[in-house]
N, C-alpha and C. Protein backbone atom coordinates (compact mmCIF):
# COMPACT_ATOMS: atom_id res chain seq x y z
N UNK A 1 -14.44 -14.07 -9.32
CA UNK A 1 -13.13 -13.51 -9.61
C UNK A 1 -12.90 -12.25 -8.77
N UNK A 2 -13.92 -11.52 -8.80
CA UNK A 2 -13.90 -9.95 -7.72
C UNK A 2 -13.54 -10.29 -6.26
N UNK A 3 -14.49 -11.48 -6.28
CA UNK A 3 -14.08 -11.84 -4.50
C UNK A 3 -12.30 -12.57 -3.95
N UNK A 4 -11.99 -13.26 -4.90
CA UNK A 4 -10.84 -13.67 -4.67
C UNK A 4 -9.56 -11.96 -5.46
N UNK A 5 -9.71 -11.37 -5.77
CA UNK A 5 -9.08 -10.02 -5.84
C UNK A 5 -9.24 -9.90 -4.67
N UNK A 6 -10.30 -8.70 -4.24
CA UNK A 6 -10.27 -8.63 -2.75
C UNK A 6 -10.15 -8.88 -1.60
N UNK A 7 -10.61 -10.55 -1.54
CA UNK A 7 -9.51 -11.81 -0.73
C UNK A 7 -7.73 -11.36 -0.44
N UNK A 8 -7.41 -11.00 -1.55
CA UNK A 8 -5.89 -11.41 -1.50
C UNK A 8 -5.16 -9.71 -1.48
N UNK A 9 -6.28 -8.91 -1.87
CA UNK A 9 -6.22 -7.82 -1.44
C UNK A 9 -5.77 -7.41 0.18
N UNK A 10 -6.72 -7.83 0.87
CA UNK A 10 -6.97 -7.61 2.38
C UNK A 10 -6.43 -8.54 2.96
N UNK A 11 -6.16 -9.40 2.48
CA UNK A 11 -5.26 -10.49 3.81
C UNK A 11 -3.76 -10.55 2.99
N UNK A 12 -3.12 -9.31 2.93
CA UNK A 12 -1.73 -9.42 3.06
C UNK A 12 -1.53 -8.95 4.33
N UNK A 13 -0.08 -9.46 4.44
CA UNK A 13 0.42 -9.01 5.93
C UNK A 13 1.10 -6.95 5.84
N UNK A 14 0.55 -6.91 6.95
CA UNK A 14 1.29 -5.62 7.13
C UNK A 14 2.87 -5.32 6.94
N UNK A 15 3.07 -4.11 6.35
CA UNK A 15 4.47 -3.52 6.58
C UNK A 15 5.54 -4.03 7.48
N UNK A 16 6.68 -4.77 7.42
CA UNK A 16 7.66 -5.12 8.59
C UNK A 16 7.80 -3.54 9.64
N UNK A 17 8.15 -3.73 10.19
CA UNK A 17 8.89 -2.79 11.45
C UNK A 17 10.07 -2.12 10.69
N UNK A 18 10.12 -0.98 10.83
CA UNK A 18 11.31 0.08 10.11
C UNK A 18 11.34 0.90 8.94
N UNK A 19 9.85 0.51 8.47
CA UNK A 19 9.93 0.94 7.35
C UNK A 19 9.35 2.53 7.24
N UNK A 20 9.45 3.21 6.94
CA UNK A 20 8.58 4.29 7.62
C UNK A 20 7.13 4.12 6.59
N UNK A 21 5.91 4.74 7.37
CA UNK A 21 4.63 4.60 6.51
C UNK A 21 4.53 6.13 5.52
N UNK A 22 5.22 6.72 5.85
CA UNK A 22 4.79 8.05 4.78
C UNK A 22 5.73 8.52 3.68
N UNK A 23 5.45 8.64 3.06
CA UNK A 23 6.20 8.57 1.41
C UNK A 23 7.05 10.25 1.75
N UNK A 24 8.32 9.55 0.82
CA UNK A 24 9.43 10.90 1.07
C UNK A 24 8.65 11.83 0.44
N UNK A 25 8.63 13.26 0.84
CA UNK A 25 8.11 14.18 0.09
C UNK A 25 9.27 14.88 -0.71
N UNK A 26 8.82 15.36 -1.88
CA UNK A 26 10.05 15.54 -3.21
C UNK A 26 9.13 17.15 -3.80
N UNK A 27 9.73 18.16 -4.19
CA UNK A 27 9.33 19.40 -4.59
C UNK A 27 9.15 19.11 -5.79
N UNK A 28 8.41 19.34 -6.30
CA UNK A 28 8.27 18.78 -7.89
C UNK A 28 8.39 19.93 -8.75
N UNK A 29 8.52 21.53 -7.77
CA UNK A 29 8.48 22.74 -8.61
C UNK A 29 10.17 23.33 -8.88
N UNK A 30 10.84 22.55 -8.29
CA UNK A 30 12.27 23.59 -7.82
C UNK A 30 12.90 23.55 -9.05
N UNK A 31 13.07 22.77 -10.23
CA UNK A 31 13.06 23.15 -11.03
C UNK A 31 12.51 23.62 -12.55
N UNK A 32 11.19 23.79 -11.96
CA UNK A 32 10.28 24.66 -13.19
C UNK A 32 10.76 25.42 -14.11
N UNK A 33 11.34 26.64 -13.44
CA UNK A 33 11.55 27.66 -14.77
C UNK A 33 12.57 27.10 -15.77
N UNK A 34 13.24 26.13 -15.37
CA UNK A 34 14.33 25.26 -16.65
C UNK A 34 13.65 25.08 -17.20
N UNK A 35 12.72 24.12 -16.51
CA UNK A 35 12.19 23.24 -17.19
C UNK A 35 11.07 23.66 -18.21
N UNK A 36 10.71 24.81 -18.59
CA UNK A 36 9.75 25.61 -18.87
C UNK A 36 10.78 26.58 -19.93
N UNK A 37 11.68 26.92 -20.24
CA UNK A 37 12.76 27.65 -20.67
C UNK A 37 13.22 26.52 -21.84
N UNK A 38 13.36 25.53 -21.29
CA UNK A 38 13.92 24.05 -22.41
C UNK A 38 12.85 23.76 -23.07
N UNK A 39 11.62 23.63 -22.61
CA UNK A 39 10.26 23.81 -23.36
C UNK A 39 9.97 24.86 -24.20
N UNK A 40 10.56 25.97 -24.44
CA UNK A 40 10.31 26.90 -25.02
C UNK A 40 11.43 26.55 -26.04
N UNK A 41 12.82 26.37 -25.70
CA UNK A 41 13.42 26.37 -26.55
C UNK A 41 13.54 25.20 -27.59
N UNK A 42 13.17 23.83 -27.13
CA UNK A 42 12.78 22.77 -28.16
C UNK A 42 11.39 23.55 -28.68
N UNK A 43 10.57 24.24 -28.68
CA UNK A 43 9.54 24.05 -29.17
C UNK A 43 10.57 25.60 -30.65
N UNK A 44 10.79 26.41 -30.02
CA UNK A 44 11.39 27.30 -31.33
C UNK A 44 12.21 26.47 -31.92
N UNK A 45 12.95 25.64 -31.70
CA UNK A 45 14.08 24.80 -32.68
C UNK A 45 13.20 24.07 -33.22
N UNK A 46 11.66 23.36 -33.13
CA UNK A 46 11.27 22.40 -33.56
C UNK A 46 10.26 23.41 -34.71
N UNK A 47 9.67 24.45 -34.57
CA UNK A 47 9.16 25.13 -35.65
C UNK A 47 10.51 26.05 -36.55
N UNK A 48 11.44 26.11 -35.96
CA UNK A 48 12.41 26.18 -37.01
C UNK A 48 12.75 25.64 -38.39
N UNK A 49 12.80 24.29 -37.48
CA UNK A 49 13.37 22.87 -38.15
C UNK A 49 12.27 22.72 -39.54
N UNK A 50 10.96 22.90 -38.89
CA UNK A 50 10.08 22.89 -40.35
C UNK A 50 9.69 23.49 -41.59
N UNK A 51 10.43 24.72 -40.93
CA UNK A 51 10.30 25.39 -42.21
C UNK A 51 11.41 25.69 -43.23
């Protein structure tokens, strides 16, 4: 079973022509401090809520 995985692993065909090989790069920080600010504020509304 391992050998036919890796079989079908390695004998696909390569990428067509045009595609580009390197993955879009994306900032994953630009919006932190929201996102960190909304985290704060669900977390006070959510110990609110319990008591």
């Amino acid at each position: 079973m391992l050998l036919l995985i890796s079989f079908f692993t390695y004998s696909q065909n390569p990428p067509p022509p045009g595609l580009p090989d390197d993955p879009v790069v994306v900032p994953i920080n630009k919006m932190l401090p929201v996102l960190l600010v909304a985290g704060l504020v669900f977390g006070i509304y959510v110990v609110n809520k319990k008591r």
